[in-house]
C-alpha atoms as a PDB file:
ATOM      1  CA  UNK A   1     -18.469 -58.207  17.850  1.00  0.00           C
ATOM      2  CA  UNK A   2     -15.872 -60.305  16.426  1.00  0.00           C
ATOM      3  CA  UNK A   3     -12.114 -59.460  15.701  1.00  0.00           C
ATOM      4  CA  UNK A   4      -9.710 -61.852  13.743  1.00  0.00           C
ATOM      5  CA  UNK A   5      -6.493 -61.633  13.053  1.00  0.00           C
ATOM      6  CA  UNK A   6      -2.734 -63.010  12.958  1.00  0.00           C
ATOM      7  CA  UNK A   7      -0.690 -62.979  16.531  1.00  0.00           C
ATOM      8  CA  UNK A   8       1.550 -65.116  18.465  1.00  0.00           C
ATOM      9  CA  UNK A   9       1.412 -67.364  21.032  1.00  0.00           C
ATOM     10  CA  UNK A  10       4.171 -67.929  23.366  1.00  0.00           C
ATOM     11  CA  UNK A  11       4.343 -70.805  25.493  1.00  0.00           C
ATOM     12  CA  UNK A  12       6.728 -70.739  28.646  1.00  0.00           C
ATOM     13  CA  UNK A  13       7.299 -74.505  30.250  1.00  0.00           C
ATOM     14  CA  UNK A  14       8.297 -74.093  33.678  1.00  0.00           C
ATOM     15  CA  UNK A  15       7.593 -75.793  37.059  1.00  0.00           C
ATOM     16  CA  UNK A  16       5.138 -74.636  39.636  1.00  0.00           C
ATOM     17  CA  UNK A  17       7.568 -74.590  42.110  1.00  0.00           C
ATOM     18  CA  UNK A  18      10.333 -72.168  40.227  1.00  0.00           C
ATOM     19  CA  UNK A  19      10.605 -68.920  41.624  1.00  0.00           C
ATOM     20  CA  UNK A  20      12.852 -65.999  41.115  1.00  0.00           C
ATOM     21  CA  UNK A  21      12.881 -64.054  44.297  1.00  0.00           C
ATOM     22  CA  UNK A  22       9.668 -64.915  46.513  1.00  0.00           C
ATOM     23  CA  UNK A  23       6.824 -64.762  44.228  1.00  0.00           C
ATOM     24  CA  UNK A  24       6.584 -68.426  41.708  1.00  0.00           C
ATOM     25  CA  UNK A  25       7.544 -67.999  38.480  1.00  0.00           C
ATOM     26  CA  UNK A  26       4.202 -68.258  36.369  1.00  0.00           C
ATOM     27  CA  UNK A  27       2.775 -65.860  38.423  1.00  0.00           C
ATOM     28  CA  UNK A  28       5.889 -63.299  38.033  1.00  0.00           C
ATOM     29  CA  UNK A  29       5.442 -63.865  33.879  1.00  0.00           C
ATOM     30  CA  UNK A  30       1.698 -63.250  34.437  1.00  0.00           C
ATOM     31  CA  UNK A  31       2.008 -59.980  35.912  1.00  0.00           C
ATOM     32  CA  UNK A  32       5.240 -58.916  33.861  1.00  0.00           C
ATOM     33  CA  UNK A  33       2.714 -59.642  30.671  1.00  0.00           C
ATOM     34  CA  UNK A  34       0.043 -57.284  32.211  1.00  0.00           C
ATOM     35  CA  UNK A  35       2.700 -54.560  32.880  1.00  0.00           C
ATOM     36  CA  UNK A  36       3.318 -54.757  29.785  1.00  0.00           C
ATOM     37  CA  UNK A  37       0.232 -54.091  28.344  1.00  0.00           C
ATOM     38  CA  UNK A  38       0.365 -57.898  26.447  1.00  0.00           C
ATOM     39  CA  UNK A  39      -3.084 -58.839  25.403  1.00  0.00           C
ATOM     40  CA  UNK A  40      -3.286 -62.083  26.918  1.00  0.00           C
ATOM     41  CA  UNK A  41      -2.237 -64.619  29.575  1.00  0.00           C
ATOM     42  CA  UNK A  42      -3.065 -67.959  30.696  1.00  0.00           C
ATOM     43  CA  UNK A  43      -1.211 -70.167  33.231  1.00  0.00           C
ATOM     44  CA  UNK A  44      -2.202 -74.347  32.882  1.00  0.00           C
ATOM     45  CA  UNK A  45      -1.228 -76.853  35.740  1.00  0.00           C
ATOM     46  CA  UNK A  46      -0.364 -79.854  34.362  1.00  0.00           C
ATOM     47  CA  UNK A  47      -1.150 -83.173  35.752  1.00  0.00           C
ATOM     48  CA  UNK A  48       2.121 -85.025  34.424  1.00  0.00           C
ATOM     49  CA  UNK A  49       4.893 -84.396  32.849  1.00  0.00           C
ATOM     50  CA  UNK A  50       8.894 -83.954  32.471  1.00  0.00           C
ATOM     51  CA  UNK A  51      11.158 -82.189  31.175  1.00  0.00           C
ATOM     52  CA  UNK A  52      15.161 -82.318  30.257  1.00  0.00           C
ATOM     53  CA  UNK A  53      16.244 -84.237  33.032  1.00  0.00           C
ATOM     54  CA  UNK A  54      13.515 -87.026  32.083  1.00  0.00           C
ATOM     55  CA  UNK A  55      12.371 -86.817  35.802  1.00  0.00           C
ATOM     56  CA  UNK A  56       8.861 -87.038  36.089  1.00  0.00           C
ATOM     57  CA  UNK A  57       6.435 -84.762  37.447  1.00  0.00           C
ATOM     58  CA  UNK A  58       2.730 -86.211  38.126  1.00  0.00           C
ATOM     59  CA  UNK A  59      -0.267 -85.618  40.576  1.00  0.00           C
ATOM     60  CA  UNK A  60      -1.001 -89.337  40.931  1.00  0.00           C
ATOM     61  CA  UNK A  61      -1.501 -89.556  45.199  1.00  0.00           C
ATOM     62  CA  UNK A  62       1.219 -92.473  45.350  1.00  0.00           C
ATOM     63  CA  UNK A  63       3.679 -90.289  43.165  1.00  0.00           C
ATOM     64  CA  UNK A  64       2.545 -86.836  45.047  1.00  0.00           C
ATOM     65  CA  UNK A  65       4.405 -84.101  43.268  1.00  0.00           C
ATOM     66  CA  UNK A  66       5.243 -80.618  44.436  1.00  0.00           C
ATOM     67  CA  UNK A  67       6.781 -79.195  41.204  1.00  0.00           C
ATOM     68  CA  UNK A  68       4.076 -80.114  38.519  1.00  0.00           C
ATOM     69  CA  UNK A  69       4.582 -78.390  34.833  1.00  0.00           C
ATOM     70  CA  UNK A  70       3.073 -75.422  34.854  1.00  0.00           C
ATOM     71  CA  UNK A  71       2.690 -73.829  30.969  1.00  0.00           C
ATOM     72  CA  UNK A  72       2.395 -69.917  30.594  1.00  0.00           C
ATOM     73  CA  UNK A  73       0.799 -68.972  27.406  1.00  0.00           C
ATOM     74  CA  UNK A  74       0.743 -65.453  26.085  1.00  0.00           C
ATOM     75  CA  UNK A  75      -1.207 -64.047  23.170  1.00  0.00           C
ATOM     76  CA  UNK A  76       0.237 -60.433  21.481  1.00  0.00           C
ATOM     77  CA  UNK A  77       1.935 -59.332  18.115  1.00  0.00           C
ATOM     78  CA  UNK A  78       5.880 -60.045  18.109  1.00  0.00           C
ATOM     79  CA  UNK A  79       6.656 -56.713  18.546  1.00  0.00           C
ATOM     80  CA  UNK A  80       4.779 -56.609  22.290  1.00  0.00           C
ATOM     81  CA  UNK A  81       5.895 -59.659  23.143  1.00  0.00           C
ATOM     82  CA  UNK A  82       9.483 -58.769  22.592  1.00  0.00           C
ATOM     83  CA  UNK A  83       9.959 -56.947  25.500  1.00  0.00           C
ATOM     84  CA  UNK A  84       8.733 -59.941  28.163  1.00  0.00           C
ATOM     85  CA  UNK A  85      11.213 -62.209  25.504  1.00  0.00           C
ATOM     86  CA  UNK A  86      13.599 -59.819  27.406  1.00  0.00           C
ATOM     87  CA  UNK A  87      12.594 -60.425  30.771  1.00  0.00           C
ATOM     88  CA  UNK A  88      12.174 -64.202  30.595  1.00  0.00           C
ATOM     89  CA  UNK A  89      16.456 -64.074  29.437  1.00  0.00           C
ATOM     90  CA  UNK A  90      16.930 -62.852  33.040  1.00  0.00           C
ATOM     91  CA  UNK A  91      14.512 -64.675  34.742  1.00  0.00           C
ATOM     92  CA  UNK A  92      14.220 -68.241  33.691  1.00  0.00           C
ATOM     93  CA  UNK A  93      16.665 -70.174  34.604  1.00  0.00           C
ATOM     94  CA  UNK A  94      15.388 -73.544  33.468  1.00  0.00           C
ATOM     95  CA  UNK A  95      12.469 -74.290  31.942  1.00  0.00           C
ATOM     96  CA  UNK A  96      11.288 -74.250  27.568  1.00  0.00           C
ATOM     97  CA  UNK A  97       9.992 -71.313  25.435  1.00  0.00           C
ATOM     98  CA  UNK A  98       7.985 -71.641  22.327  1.00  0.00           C
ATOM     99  CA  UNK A  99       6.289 -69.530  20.115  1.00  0.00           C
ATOM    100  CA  UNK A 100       4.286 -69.783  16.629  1.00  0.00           C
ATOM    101  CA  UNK A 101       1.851 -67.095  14.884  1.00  0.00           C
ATOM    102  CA  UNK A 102      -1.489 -68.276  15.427  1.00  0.00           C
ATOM    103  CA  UNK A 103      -4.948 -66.833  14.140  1.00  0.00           C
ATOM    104  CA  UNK A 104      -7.031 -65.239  16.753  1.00  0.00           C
ATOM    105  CA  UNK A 105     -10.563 -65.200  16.772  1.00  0.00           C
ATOM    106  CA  UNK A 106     -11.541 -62.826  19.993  1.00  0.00           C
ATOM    107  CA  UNK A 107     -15.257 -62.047  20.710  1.00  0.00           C
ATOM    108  CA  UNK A 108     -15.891 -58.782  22.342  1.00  0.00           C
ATOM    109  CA  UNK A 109     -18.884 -57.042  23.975  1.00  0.00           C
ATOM    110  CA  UNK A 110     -20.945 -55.461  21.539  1.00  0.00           C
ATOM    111  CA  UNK A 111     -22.288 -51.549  22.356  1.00  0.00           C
ATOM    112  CA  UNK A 112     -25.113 -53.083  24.090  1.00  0.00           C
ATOM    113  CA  UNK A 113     -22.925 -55.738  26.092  1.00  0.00           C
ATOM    114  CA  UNK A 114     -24.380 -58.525  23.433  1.00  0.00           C
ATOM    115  CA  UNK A 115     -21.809 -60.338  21.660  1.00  0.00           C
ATOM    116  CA  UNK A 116     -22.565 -60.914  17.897  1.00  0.00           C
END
């Protein structure tokens, strides 16, 4: 089965080693999104990158980072993702949020598990 439609994406920047209490910070907006009830979320390690302070971040062995960017993306409607807007106010301290409607193609299990 196939279901389109209009959502948005939101796209938290942040680096793998932010945290907010003891748990990292991607993983905190991960679970916060499934609380939630938020359709979707993906966490991406990046292999380079920098941010505002121009200091860069990269995996390269002679350059061994331990805060690579780390991108959180979330798929919903506004009106679900309004709530974990809310929560990344008190919870991100530094990092970049995005977000843009997209158009969602999602392919789901038919009644007979067969996707068509």
């Amino acid at each position: 089965m196939k279901l389109a439609g209009q959502a948005v994406l939101l796209r938290v920047f942040v680096g793998e080693a932010d945290a907010s209490g003891h748990k990292p910070l991607y993983e905190q907006i991960v679970l916060k999104a499934r609380e939630l009830n938020v359709a979707g979320a993906t966490v991406t390690r990046g292999i380079m990158g920098y941010g505002a302070s121009s200091r860069l971040h990269t995996s390269k062995v002679l350059r061994l980072s331990e805060d690579l960017p780390v991108v959180v993306e979330v798929v919903d409607s506004a009106e679900k993702l309004q709530p974990l807007l809310a929560w990344l106010d008190e919870h991100v301290s530094g990092g970049l949020v995005t977000m843009e409607k997209v158009d969602v193609i999602a392919y789901r299990p038919g009644k007979n598990g067969a996707t068509s």
